[in-house]
Structures are given as C-alpha cells and as structure tokens.
Protein backbone atom coordinates (compact mmCIF):
# COMPACT_ATOMS: atom_id res chain seq x y z
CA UNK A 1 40.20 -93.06 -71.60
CA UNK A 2 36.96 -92.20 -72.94
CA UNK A 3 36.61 -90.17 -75.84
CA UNK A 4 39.29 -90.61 -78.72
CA UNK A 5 39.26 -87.89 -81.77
CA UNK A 6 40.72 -88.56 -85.23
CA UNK A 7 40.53 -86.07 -87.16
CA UNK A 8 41.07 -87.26 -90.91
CA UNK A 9 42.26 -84.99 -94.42
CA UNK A 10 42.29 -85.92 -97.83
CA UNK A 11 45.34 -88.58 -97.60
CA UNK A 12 45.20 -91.62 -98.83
CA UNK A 13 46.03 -92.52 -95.14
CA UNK A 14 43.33 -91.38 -94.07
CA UNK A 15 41.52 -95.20 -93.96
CA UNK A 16 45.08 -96.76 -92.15
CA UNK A 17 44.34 -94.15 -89.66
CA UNK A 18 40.81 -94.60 -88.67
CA UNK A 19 41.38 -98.28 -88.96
CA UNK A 20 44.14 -98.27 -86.30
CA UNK A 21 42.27 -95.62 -83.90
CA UNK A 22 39.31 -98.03 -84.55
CA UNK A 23 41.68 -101.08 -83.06
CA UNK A 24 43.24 -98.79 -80.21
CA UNK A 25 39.82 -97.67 -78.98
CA UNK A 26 38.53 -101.25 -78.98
CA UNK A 27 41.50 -102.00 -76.63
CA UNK A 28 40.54 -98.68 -75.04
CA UNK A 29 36.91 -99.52 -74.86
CA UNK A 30 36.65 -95.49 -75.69
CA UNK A 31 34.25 -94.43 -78.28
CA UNK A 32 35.86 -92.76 -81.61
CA UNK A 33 34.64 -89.21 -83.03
CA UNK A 34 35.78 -88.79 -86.31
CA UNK A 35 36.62 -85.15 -87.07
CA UNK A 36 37.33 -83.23 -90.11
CA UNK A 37 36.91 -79.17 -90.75
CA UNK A 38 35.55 -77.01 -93.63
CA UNK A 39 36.17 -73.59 -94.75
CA UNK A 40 34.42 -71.35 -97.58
CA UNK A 41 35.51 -68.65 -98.73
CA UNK A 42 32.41 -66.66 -99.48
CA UNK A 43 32.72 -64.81 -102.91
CA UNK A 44 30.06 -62.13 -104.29
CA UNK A 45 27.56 -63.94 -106.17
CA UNK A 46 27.65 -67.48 -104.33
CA UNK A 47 24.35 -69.43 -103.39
CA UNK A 48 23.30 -68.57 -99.77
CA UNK A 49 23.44 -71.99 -98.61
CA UNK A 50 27.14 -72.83 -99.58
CA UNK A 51 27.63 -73.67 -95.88
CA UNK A 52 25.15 -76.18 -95.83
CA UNK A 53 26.52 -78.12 -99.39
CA UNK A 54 30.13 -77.68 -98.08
CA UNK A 55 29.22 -78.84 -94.79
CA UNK A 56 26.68 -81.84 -96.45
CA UNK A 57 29.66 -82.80 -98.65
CA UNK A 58 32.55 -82.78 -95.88
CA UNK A 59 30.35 -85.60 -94.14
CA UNK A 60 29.07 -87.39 -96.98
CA UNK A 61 33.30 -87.77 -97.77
CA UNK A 62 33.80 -88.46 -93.95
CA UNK A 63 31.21 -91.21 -94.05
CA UNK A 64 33.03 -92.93 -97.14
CA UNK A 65 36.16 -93.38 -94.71
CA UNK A 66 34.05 -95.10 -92.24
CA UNK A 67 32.30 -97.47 -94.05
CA UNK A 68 35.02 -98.36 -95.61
CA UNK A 69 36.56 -99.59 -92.27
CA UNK A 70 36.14 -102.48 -89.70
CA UNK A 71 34.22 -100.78 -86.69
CA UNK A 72 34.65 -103.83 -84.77
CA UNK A 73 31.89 -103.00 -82.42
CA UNK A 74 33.20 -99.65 -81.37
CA UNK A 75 31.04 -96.39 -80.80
CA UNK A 76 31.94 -94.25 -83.86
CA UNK A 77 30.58 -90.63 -84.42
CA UNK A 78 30.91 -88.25 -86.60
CA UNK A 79 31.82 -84.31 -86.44
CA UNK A 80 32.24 -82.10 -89.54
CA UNK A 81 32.78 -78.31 -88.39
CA UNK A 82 33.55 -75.21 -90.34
CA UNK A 83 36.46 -73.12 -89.20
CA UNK A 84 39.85 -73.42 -88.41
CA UNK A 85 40.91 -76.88 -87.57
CA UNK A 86 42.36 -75.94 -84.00
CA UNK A 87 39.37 -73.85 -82.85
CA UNK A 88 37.48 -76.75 -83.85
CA UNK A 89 39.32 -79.23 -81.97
CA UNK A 90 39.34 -77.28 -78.88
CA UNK A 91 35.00 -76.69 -79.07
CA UNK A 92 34.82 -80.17 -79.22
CA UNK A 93 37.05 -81.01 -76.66
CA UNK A 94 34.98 -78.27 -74.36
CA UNK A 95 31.90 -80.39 -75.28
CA UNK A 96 32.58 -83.62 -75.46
CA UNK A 97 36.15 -83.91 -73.02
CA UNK A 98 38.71 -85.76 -75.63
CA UNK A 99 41.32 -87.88 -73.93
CA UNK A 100 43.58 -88.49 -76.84
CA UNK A 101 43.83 -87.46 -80.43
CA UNK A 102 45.01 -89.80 -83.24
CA UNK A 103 46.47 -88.97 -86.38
CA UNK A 104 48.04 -89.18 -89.42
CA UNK A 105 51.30 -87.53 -90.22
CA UNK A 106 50.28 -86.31 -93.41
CA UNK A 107 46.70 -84.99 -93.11
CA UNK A 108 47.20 -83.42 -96.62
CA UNK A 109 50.26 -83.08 -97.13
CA UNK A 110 51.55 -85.08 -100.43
CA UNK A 111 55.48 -83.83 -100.17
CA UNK A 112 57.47 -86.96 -99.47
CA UNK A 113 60.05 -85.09 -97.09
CA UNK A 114 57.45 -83.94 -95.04
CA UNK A 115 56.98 -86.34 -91.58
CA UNK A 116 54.54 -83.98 -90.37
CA UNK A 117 52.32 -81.72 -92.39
CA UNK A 118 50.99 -78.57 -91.72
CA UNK A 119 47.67 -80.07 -90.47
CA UNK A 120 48.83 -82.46 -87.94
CA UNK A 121 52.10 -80.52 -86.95
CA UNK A 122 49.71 -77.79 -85.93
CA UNK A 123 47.24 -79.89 -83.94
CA UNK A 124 50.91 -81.42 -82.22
CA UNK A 125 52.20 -77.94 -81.51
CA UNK A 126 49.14 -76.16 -81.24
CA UNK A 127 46.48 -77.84 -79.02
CA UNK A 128 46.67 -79.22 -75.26
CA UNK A 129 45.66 -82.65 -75.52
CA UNK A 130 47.90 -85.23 -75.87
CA UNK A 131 48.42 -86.90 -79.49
CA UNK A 132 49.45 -90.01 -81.00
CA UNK A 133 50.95 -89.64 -84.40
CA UNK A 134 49.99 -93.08 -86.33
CA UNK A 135 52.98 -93.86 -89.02
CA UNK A 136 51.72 -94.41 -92.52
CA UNK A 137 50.64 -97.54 -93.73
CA UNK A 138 51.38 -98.84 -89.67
CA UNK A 139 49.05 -101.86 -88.27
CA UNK A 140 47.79 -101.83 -84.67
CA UNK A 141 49.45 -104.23 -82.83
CA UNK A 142 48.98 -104.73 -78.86
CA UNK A 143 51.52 -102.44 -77.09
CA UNK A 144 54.31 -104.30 -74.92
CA UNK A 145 57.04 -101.97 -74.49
CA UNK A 146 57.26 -98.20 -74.60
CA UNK A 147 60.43 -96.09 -74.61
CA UNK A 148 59.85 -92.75 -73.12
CA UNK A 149 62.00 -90.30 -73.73
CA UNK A 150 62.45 -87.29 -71.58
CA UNK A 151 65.68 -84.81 -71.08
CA UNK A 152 63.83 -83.63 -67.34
CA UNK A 153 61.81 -85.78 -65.04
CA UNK A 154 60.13 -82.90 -63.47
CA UNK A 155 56.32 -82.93 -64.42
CA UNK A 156 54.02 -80.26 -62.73
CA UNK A 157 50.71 -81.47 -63.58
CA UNK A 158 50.32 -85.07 -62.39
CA UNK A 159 47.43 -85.92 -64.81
CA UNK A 160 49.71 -85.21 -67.89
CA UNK A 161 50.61 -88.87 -67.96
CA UNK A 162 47.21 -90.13 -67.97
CA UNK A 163 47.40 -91.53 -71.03
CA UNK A 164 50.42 -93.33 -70.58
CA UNK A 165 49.21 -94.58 -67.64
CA UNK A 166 46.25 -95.62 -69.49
CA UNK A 167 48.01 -97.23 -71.87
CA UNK A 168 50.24 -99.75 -69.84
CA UNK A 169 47.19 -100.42 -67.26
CA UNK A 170 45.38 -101.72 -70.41
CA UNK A 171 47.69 -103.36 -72.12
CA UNK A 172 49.62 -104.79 -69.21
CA UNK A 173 52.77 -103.19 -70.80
CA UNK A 174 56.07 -102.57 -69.27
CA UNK A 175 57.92 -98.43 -69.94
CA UNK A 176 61.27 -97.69 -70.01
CA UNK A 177 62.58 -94.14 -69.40
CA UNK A 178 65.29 -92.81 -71.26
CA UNK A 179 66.72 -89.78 -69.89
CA UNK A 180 68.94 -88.07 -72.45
CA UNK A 181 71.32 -85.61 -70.78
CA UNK A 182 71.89 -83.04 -73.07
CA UNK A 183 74.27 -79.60 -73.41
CA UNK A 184 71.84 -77.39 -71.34
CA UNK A 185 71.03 -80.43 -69.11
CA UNK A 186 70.23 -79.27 -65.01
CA UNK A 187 71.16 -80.62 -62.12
CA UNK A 188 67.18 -80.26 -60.70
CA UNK A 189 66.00 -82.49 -64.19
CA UNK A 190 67.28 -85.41 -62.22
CA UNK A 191 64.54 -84.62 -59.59
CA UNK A 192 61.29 -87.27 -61.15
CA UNK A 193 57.92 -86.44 -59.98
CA UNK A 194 57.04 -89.85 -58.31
CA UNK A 195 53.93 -90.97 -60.53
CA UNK A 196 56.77 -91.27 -63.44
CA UNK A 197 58.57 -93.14 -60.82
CA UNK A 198 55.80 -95.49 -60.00
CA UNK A 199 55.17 -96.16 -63.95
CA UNK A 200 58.71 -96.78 -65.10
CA UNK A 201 60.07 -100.46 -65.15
CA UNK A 202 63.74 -99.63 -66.67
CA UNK A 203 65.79 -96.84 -66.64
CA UNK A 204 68.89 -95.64 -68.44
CA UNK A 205 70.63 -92.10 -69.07
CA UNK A 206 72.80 -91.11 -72.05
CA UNK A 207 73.89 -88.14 -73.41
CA UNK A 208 73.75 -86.49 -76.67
CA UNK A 209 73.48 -83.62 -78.57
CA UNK A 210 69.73 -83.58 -78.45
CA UNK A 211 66.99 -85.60 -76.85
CA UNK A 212 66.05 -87.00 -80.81
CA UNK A 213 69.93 -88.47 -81.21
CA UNK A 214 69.30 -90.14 -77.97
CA UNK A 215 66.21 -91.86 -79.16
CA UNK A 216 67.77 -93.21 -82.23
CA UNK A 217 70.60 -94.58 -80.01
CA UNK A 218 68.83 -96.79 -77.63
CA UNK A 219 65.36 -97.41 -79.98
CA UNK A 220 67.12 -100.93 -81.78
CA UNK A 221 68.24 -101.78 -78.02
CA UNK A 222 64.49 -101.38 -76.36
CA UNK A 223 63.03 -102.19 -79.55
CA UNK A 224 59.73 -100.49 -78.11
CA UNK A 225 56.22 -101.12 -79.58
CA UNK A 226 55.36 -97.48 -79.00
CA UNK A 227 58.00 -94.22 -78.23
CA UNK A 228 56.37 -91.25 -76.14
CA UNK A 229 57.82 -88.04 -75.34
CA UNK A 230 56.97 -84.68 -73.82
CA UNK A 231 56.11 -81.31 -75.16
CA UNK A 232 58.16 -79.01 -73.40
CA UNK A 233 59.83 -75.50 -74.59
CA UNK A 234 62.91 -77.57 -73.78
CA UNK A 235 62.22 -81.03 -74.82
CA UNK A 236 61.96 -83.10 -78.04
CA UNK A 237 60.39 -80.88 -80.32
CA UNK A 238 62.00 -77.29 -79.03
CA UNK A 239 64.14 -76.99 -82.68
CA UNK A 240 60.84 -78.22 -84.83
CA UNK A 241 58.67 -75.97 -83.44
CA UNK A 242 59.34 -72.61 -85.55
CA UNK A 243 56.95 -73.90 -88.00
CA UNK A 244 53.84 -76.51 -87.84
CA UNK A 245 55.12 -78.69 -90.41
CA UNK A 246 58.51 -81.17 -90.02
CA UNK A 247 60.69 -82.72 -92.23
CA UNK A 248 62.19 -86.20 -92.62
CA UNK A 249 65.68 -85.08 -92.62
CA UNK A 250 64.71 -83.52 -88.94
CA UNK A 251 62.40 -86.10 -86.88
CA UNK A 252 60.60 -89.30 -88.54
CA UNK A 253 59.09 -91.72 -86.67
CA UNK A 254 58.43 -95.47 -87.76
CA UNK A 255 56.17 -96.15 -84.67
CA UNK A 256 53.45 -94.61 -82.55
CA UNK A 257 54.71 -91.34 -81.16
CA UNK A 258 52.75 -90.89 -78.24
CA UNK A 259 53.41 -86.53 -77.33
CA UNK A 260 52.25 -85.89 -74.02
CA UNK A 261 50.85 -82.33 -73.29
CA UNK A 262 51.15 -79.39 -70.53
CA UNK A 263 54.27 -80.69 -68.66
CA UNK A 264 55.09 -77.01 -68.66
C-alpha cells in the first residue's frame, strides 16, 4: 500500500480524519494526498480568474487542516481540483494509482441522522477503490482483530482483498469471517475463493435477515478493532444503495469500516 487519498469537506471532522489517515499511513509507510474539490458556478459579470481565487482559496483552507495536524514524518501532498468530486477521484487515481481512500462519514453533512453523507456515500457507492470510513471523533489504534463480514465467499478478482491483506501483514493481525446466511442465500456462496481461505483465522456462519443484523450479532462477541465488508449488488449495502447518503436508523458504524471494491 502506497498511495492513501483523504479527501476532506468542511466538517469539523475533517482534522480527526487526516489525523488518523496520518497514523494509518505511518503504519502503512504509504504517503498521504490530501484531496478536496471545487466548483464555480460562472455567472455573467464574474472576474475571469474566479478559477484561480476559488482554486487558491480551496488550498489555502486545505493547508489549514494540515498544519494543524501531527505529520509524524509521513509524505503528505496536497490536491485541490475543480469538478465533480468522483471524476476527480478517479483522474487522480489514473495518475497517481491510490490504494485506499480514507474518510469521514460526514464530509459536509451537519444532519445528525445522517451516518453517511452525500459526499462520502457517493465516493463508497460510486468509485472502485476500496474505502475506509473513519468514525467521528475515532483515534487510530493498532489493528488486532477484524471481523469480515460477507453473505458469499466467491470473489472473482483476487487482488480485491489487497488491502486486507495489507492490513493484517502489517499489523500482524488475526480476521475472522462471518458468513451471514441470509433469505436469498445459495448453495455455490459456500464455495470461498482460496486467498480468503488463506487470510481467515476463525470462522462462523449465522443467519439473519440481512448481512447488517448479522454484524450486530456477533460484533460484542469478536469485539473486532476494525469490521470490513464487500460491495456487492447482493451484499451489505444492496438496500442503502438507492441513494448516496445513509441514515443512522439504517447502518452506523462505531469502528473502521473497511468496504472492499469490484468483488462483482
């Protein structure tokens, strides 16, 4: 894991963030690109330059998060880019190859039901590099035990678990796969492709409505340092994904939700 992107909003979380990517790329030894987009809406009359001051002010604010953060030593850039947020995110993975995003829940957002806002639900739903969603207000801490979460073991693309692989290589951690048989459950999702094998130290079924009540079952039980799932048209998210943003009352996480992409 080289390249880790964060792209940052106007939250107040927006410091806790950076701080823990900061502390998980140390651990990584990756280098961190802080990211955040612009967009003007040109109206008849405006200066010529607007770009230029919007883009000049986006970093100048970008810059304030950094300094106001421990670097710890770690390779920090900065990219401010005008557009949409997910056309952005996609240039700069073209350019630069980015192995993991980390985020906020709220980018933006300031409702209080909301687990993820528009911003980062989109850049979860929308964009093919995996993400891991940073709780509010949550401290790094080394990463032990993950629960991972998954309704079929079948995985097509052997490199989508890079990152967890990543992840337990450097912090020596042990995974345990939950494997939540639900309604549609089928008889070939108890077929695992053999790298998940090879990375899991526990395993356990249950069964449940969905793949979410599951999670909440067993999480007190593993009490995990980290939960990661899949995004699959049938997996964790299928019911959240008919608009960018969640609610509480749906999904919430109180750890790092690690959401690992193109299992499909």
């Amino acid at each position: 894991m080289k390249n880790i992107l964060v792209p940052i909003g106007e939250s107040a979380n927006a410091k806790n963030t950076l701080q823990y990517a900061i502390d998980f790329a140390k651990a990584m030894d990756a280098k961190v690109f802080v990211f955040r987009a612009f967009q003007v809406l040109s109206k008849a009359g405006t200066i010529l330059n607007v770009d230029e001051i919007v883009g000049r002010e986006t970093t100048s604010n970008v810059k304030e998060v950094v300094a106001s953060v421990d670097l710890k030593g770690v390779d920090v850039s900065i990219i401010s880019a005008k557009g949409n947020v997910i056309d952005s995110i996609n240039s700069i993975d073209k350019e630069l190859g980015i192995d993991l995003i980390i985020l906020g829940p709220r980018s933006n957002s300031i409702k209080e039901e909301v687990f993820l806002g528009n911003t980062s639900g989109s850049i979860v739903k929308q964009t093919d590099i995996s993400v891991l969603v940073v709780p509010e207000g949550y401290t790094f801490q080394p990463i032990k035990k993950v629960l991972t979460a998954i309704k079929s073991g079948v995985i097509k693309r052997k490199e989508v678990l890079q990152p967890l692989e990543t992840i337990l290589e450097k912090f020596g951690a042990k995974m345990r796969l939950l494997q939540v048989k639900t309604p549609n459950f089928l008889e070939e999702d108890l077929e695992f492709h053999s790298e998940l094998a090879a990375i899991t130290s526990a395993y356990k079924s249950s069964e449940n409505a969905t793949l979410f009540q599951g999670v909440l079952e067993h999480l007190n039980a593993n009490n995990p340092d980290m939960i990661c799932v899949f995004r699959r048209k049938r997996g964790f998210f299928k019911k959240l994904w008919e608009q960018n943003s969640i609610k509480k009352v749906d999904f919430e996480s109180r750890l790092p939700l690690l959401v690992l992409k193109g299992t499909e």
